[in-house]
C-alpha atoms as a PDB file:
ATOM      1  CA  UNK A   1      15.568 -68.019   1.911  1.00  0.00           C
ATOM      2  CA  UNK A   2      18.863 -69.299   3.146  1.00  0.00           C
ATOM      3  CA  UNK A   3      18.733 -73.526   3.119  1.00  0.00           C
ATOM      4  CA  UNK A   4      21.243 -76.304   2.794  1.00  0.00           C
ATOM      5  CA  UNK A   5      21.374 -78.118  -0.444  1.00  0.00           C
ATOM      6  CA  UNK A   6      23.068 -81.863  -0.736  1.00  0.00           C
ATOM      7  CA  UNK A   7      23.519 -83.809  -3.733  1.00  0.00           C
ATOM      8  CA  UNK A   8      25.896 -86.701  -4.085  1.00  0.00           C
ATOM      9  CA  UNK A   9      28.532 -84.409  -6.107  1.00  0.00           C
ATOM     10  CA  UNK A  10      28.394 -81.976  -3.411  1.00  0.00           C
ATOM     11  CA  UNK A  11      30.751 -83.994  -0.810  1.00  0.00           C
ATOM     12  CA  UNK A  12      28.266 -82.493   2.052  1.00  0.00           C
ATOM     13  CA  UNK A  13      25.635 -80.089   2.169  1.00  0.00           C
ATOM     14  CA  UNK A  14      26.079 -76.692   1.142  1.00  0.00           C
ATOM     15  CA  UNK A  15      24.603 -72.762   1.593  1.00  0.00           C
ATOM     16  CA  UNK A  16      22.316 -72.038  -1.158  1.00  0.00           C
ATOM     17  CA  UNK A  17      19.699 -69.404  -1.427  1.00  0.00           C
ATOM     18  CA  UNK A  18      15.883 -71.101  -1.999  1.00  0.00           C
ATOM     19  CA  UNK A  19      14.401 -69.407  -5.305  1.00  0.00           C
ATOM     20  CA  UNK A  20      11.448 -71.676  -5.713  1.00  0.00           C
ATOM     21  CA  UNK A  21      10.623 -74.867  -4.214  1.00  0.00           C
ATOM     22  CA  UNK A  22       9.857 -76.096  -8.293  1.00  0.00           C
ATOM     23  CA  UNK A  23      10.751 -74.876 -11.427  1.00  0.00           C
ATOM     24  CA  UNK A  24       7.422 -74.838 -12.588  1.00  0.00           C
ATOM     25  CA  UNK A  25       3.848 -77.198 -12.908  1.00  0.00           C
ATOM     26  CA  UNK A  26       5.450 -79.867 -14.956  1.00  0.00           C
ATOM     27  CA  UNK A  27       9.623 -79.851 -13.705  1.00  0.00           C
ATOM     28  CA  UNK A  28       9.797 -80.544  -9.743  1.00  0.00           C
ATOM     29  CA  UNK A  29      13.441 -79.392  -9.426  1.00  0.00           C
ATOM     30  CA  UNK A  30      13.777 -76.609  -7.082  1.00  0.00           C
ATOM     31  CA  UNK A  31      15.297 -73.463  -8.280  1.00  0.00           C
ATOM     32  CA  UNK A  32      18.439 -71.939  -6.187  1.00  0.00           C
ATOM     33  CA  UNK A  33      21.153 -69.483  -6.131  1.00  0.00           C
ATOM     34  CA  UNK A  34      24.754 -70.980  -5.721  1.00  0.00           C
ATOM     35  CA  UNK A  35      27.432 -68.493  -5.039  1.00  0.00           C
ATOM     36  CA  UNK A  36      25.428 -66.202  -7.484  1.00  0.00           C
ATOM     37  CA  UNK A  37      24.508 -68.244  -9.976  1.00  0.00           C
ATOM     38  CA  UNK A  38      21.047 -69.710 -10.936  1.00  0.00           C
ATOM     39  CA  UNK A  39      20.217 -73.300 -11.214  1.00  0.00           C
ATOM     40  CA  UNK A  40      17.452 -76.168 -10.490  1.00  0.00           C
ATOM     41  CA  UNK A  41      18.273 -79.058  -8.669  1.00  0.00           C
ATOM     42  CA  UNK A  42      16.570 -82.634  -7.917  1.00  0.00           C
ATOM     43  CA  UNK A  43      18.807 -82.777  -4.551  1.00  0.00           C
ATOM     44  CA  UNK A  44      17.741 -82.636  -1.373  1.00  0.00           C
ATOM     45  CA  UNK A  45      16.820 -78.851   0.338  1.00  0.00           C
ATOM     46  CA  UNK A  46      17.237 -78.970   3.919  1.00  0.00           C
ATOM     47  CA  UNK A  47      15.794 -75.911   6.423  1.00  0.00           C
ATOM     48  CA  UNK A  48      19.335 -74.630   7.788  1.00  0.00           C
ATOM     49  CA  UNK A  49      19.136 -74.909  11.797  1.00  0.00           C
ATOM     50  CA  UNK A  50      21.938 -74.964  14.372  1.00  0.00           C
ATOM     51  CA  UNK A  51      20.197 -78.425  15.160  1.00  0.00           C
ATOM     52  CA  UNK A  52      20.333 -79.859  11.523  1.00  0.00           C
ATOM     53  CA  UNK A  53      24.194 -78.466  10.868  1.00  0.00           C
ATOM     54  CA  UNK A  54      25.149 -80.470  14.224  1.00  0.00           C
ATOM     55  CA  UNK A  55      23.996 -83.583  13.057  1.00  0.00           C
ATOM     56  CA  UNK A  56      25.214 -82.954   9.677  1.00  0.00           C
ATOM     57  CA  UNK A  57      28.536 -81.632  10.818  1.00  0.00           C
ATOM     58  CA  UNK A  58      29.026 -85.134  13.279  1.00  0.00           C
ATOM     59  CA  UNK A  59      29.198 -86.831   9.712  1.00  0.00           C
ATOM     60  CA  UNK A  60      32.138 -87.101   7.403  1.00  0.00           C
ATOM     61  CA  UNK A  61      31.281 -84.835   4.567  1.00  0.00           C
ATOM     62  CA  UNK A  62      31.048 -87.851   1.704  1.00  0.00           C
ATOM     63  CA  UNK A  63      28.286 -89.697   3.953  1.00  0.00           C
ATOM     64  CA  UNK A  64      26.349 -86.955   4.484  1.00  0.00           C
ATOM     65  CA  UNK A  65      23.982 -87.556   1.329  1.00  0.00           C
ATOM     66  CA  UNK A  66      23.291 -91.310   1.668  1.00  0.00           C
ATOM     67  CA  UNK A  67      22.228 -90.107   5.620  1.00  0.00           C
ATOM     68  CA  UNK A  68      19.756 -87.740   4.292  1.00  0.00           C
ATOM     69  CA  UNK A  69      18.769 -89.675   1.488  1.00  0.00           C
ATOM     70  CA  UNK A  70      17.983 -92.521   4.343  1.00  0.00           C
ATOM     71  CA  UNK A  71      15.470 -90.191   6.028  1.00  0.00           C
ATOM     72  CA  UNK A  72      13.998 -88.792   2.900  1.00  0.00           C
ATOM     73  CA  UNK A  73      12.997 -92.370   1.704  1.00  0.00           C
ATOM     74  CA  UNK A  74       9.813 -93.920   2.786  1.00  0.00           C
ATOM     75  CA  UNK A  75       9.848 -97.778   3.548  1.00  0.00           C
ATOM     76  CA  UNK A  76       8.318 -99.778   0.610  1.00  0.00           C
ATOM     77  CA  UNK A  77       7.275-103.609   0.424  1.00  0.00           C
ATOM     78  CA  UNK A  78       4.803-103.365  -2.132  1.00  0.00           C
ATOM     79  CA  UNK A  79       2.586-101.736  -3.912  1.00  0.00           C
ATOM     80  CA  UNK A  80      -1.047-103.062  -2.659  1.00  0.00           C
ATOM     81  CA  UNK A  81      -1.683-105.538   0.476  1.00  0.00           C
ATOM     82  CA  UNK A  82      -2.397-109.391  -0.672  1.00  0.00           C
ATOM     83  CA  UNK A  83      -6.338-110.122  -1.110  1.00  0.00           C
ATOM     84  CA  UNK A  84      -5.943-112.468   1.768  1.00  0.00           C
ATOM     85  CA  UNK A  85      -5.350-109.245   4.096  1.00  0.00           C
ATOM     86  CA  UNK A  86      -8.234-107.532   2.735  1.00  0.00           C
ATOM     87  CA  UNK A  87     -10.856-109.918   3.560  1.00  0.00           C
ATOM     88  CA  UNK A  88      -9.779-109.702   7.480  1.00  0.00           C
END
């Protein structure tokens, strides 16, 4: 499967072919194809859509990965709520 694959040394995102979406039960990189070549990766895989490359593409290449990184990463404050919240 054709995807887009961005990592900060990539400067952008770039056509890989989707092996595996993890190496195996115990390593969570995905396993791709670059220009013929195997390798795993901890960078982001992206579905490859006209709508996805024009967003991508209105970016300069080298700020591409912190944008996706920004969407990838969930909002955190803390691990558990105070114990004042839970006796609401």
């Amino acid at each position: 499967m054709k995807v887009l694959h961005i990592t900060p040394k990539t400067n952008g995102y770039e056509e890989v072919e989707l092996i595996a979406n993890r190496i195996d039960e115990h390593n969570s990189f995905h396993a791709i194809e670059i220009n013929g070549k195997k390798a795993m990766t901890g960078g982001f895989i992206i579905n490859d859509t006209a709508q996805i490359r024009k967003v991508l593409d209105s970016i300069p290449k080298e700020e591409q990965y912190e944008f996706v990184k920004s969407f990838k990463m969930e909002p955190w404050e803390k691990m558990y709520p105070s114990s004042e919240w839970l006796n609401c």
